[in-house]
Protein backbone atom coordinates (compact mmCIF):
# COMPACT_ATOMS: atom_id res chain seq x y z
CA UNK A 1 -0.34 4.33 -17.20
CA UNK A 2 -3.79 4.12 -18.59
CA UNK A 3 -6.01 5.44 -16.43
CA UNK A 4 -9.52 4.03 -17.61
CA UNK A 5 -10.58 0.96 -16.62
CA UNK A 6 -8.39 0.66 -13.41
CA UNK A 7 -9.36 -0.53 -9.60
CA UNK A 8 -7.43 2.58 -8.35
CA UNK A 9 -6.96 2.86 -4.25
CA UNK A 10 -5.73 6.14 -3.29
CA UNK A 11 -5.01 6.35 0.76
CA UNK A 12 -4.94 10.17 1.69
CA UNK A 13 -7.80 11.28 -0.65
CA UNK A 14 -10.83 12.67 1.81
CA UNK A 15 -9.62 16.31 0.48
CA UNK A 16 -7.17 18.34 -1.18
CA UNK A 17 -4.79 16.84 -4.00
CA UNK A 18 -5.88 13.28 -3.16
CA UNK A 19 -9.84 13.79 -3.78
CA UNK A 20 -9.34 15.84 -6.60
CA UNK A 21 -7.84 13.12 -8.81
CA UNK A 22 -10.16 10.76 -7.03
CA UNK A 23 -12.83 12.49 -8.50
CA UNK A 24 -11.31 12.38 -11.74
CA UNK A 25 -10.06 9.02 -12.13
CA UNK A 26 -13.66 7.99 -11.24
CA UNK A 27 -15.19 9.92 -14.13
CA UNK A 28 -13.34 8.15 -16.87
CA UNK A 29 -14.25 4.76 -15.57
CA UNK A 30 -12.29 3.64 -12.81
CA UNK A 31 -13.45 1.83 -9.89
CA UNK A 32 -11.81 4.33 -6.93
CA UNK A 33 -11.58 3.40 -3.45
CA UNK A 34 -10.21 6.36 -1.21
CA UNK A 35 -9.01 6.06 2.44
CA UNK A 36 -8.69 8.29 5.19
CA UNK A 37 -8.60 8.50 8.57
CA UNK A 38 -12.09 10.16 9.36
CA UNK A 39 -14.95 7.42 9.09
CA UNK A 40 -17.74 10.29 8.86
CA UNK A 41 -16.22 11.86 6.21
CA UNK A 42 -15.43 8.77 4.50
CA UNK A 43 -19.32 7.78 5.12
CA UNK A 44 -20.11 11.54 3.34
CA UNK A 45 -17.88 11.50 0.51
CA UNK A 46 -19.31 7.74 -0.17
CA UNK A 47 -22.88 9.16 -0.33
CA UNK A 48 -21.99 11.61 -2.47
CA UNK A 49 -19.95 10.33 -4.52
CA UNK A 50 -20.47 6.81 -5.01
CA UNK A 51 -16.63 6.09 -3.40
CA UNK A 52 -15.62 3.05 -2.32
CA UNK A 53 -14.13 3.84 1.29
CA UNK A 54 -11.89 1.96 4.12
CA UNK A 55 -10.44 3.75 6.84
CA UNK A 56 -6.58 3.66 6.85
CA UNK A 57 -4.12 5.62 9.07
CA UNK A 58 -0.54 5.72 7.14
CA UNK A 59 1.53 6.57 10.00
CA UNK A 60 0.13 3.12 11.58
CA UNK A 61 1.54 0.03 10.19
CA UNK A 62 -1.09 -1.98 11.62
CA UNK A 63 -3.60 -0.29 10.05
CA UNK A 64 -2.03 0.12 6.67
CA UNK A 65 -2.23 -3.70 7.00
CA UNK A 66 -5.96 -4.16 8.23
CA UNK A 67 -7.00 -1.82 4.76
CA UNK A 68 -4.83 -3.33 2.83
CA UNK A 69 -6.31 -6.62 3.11
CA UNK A 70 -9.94 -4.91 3.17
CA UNK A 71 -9.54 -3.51 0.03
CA UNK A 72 -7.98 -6.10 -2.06
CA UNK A 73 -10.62 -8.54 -0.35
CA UNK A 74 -13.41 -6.19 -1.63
CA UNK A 75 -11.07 -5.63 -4.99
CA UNK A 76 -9.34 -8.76 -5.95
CA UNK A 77 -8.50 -6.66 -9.47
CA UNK A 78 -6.96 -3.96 -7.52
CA UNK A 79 -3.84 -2.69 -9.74
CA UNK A 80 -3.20 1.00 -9.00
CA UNK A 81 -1.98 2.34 -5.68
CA UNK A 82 -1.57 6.17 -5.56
CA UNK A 83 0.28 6.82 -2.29
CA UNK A 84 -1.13 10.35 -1.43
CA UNK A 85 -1.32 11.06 2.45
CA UNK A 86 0.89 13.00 4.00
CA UNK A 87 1.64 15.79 6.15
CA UNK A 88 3.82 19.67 5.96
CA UNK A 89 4.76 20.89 9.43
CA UNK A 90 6.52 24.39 9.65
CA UNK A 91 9.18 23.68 12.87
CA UNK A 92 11.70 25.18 14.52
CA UNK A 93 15.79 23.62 14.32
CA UNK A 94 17.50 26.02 16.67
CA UNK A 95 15.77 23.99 19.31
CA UNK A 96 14.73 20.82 20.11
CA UNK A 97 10.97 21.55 20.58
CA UNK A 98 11.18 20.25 16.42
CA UNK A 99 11.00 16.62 16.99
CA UNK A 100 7.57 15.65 17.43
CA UNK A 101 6.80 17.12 14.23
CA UNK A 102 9.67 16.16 12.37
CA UNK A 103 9.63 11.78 13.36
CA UNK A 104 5.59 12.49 12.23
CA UNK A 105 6.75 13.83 9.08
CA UNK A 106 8.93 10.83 8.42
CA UNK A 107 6.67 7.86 9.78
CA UNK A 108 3.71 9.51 7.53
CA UNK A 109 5.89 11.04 4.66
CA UNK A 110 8.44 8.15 3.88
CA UNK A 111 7.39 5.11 6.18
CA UNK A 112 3.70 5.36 4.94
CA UNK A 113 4.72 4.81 1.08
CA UNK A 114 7.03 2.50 1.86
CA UNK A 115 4.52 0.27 3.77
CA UNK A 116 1.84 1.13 1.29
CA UNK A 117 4.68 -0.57 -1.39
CA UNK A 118 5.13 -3.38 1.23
CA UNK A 119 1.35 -4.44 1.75
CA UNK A 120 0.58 -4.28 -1.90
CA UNK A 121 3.34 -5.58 -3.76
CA UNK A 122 2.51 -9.09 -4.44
CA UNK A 123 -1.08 -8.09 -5.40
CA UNK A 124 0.44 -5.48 -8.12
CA UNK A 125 2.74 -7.80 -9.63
CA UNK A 126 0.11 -10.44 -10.06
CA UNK A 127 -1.66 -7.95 -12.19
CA UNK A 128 -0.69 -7.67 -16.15
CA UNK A 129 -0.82 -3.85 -15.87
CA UNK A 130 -0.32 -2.56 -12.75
CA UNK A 131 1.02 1.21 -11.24
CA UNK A 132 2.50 2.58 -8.08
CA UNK A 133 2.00 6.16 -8.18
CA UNK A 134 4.20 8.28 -5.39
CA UNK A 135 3.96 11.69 -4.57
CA UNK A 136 6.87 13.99 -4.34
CA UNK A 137 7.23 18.17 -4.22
CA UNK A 138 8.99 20.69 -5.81
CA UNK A 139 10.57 21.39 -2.46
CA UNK A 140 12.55 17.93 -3.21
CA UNK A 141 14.73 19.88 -5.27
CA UNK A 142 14.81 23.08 -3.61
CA UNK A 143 14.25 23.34 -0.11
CA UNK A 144 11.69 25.59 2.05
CA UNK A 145 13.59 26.96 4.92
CA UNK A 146 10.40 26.68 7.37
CA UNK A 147 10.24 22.86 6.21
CA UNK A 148 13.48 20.56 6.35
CA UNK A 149 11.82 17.32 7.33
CA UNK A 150 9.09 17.95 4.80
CA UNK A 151 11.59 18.76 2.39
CA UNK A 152 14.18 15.95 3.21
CA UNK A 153 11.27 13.20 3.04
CA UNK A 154 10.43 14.33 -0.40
CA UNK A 155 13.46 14.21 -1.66
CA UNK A 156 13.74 10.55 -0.08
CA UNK A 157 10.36 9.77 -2.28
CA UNK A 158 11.73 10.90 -5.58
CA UNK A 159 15.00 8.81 -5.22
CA UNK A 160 12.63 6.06 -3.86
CA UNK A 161 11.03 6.23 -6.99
CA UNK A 162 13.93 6.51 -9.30
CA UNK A 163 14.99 3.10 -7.15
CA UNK A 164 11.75 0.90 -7.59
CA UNK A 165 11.42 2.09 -11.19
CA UNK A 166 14.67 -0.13 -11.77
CA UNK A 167 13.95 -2.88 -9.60
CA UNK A 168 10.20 -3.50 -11.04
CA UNK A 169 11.54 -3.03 -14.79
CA UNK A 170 11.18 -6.77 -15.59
CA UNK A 171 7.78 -6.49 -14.01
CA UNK A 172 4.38 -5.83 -14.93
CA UNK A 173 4.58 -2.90 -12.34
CA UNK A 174 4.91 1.11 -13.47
CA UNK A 175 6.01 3.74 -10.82
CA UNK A 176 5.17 7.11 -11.69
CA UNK A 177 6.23 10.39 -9.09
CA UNK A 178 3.29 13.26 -8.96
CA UNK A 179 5.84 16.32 -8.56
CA UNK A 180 3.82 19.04 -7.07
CA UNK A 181 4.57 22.71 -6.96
CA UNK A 182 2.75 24.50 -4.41
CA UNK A 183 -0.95 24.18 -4.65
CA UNK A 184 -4.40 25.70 -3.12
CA UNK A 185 -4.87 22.91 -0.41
CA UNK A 186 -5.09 22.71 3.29
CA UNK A 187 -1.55 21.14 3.82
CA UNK A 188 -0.42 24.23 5.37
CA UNK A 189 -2.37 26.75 7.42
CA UNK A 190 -3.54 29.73 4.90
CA UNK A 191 -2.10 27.73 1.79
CA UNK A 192 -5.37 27.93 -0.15
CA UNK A 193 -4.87 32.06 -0.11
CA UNK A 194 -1.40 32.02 -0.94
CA UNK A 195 -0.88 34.04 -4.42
CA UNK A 196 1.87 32.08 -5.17
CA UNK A 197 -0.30 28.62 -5.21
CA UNK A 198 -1.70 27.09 -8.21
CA UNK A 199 -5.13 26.33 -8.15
CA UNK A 200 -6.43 22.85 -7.18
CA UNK A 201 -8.59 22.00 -9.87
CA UNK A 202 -6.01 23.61 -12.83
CA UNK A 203 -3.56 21.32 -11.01
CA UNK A 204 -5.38 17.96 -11.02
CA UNK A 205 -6.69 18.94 -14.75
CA UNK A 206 -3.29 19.06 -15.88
CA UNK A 207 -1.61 16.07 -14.25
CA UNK A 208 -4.63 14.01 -15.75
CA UNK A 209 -4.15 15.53 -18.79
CA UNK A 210 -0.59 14.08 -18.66
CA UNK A 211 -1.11 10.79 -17.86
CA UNK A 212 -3.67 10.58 -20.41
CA UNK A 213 -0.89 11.74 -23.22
CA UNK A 214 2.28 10.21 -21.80
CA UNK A 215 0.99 7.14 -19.89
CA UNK A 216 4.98 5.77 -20.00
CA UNK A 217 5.85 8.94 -17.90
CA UNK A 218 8.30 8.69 -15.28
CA UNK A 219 7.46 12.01 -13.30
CA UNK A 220 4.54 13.82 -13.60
CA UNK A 221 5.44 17.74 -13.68
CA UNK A 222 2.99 19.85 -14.59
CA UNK A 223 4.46 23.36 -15.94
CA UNK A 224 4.62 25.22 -12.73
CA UNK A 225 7.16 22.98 -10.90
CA UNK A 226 9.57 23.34 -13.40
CA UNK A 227 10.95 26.49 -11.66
CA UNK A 228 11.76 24.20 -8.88
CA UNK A 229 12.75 21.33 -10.55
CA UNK A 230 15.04 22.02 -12.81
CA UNK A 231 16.67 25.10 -10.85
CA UNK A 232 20.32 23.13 -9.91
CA UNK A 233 20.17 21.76 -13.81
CA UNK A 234 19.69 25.26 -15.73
CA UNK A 235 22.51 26.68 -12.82
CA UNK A 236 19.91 28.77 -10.97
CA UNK A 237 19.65 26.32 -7.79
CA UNK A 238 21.23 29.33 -5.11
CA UNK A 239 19.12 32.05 -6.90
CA UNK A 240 15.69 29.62 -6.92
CA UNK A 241 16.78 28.90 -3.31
CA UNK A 242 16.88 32.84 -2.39
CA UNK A 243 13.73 33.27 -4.36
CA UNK A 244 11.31 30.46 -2.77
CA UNK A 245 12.56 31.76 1.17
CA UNK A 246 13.22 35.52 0.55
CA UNK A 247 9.70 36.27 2.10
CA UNK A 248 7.51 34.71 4.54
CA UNK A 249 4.93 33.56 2.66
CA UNK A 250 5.13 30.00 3.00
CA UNK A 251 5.10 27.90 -0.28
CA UNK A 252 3.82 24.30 0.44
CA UNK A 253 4.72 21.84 -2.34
């Protein structure tokens, strides 16, 4: 994926992860329209960074398709969707107070990509370079005990990705998966203290840095995921999985 030059909409990106690559996508030349849910922030974020904004809510199908047909009326050269939103809830399984959280998790997690992919397919594959970018965890690989909806829709994304990647191959259309490990955001309550997260900004940096060197990537894992990632393929999966829930720090991804 070359990322200069691009018409880049990135739903999910009024903070955190998402606005962080905003940012930098922006500053090597691409047009970047960001949605969110919160018009006032949107309305601040525009001011002060010269965003293009639409309000989108990715756990409401009507609204992903009101945006979606805002933005590519605005952007007819759209060609780069990054699907970003999404929520972590800690809950409960030994009783059924989990629910609530856990159908949210999968209508924003799983359902939100999906009808991202839906609403701006045929605009992507009209364009002679186009990308779908998803966004997966660490935690697809090797689960967070606090987590298991979280965990099981990110797994879903990376085998949703491995699954579009072969369908689009005759297309003009790449898919690339962001892998996070845990990182310095808000998606959890007291994540942005948590020792064991990397830092925003080093995080961003370095998945730039690797689309910028290997734009034919398939998953973008920057070095501190790896201990996740590849845990079941160097035989370490029940030791990582001991590791990542022998304390109670929790370790969003």
């Amino acid at each position: 994926m070359d990322i200069t030059g691009r018409t880049v909409f990135i739903p999910g990106a009024t903070s955190g992860i998402g606005l962080a690559l905003a940012l930098r996508l922006q500053a090597r030349g691409n047009t970047v329209v960001i949605g969110g849910r919160r018009t006032a922030l949107l309305d601040e974020l525009a001011q002060t960074h010269g965003f293009h904004t639409v309000r989108i809510d990715t756990a409401d199908a009507a609204s992903i398709r009101t945006a979606a047909a805002e933005v590519l009326a605005a952007h007819p050269h759209l060609d780069t969707v990054i699907a970003m939103a999404g929520i972590m809830r800690v809950e409960d399984w030994t009783g059924p107070g989990f629910l609530a959280d856990a159908e949210a998790t999968v209508t924003t997690n799983l359902l939100g990509p999906i009808r991202l992919f839906s609403a701006f397919v045929e605009q992507l594959t009209s364009r002679p370079d186009a990308a779908f970018v998803t966004v997966s965890s660490g935690l697809a690989h090797v689960p967070l005990r606090v987590t298991p909806t979280y965990n099981a829709t990110k797994a879903a994304i990376h085998m949703l990705s491995e699954s579009l990647r072969l369908q689009l191959a005759g297309t003009s259309v790449r898919v690339h998966e962001i892998v996070p490990p845990a990182v310095a955001t808000e998606l959890l309550p007291g994540q942005t203290e948590n020792p064991i997260a990397m830092p925003l900004d080093a995080f961003a940096d370095e998945v730039v840095q690797i689309l910028e060197t290997q734009p034919d990537v398939h998953e973008v894992l920057v070095e501190n995921v790896g201990f996740l990632r590849f845990a079941e393929v160097r035989g370490a999966y029940e030791q990582t999985v001991e590791a990542l829930n022998g304390s109670d720090r929790h370790a969003a991804a």
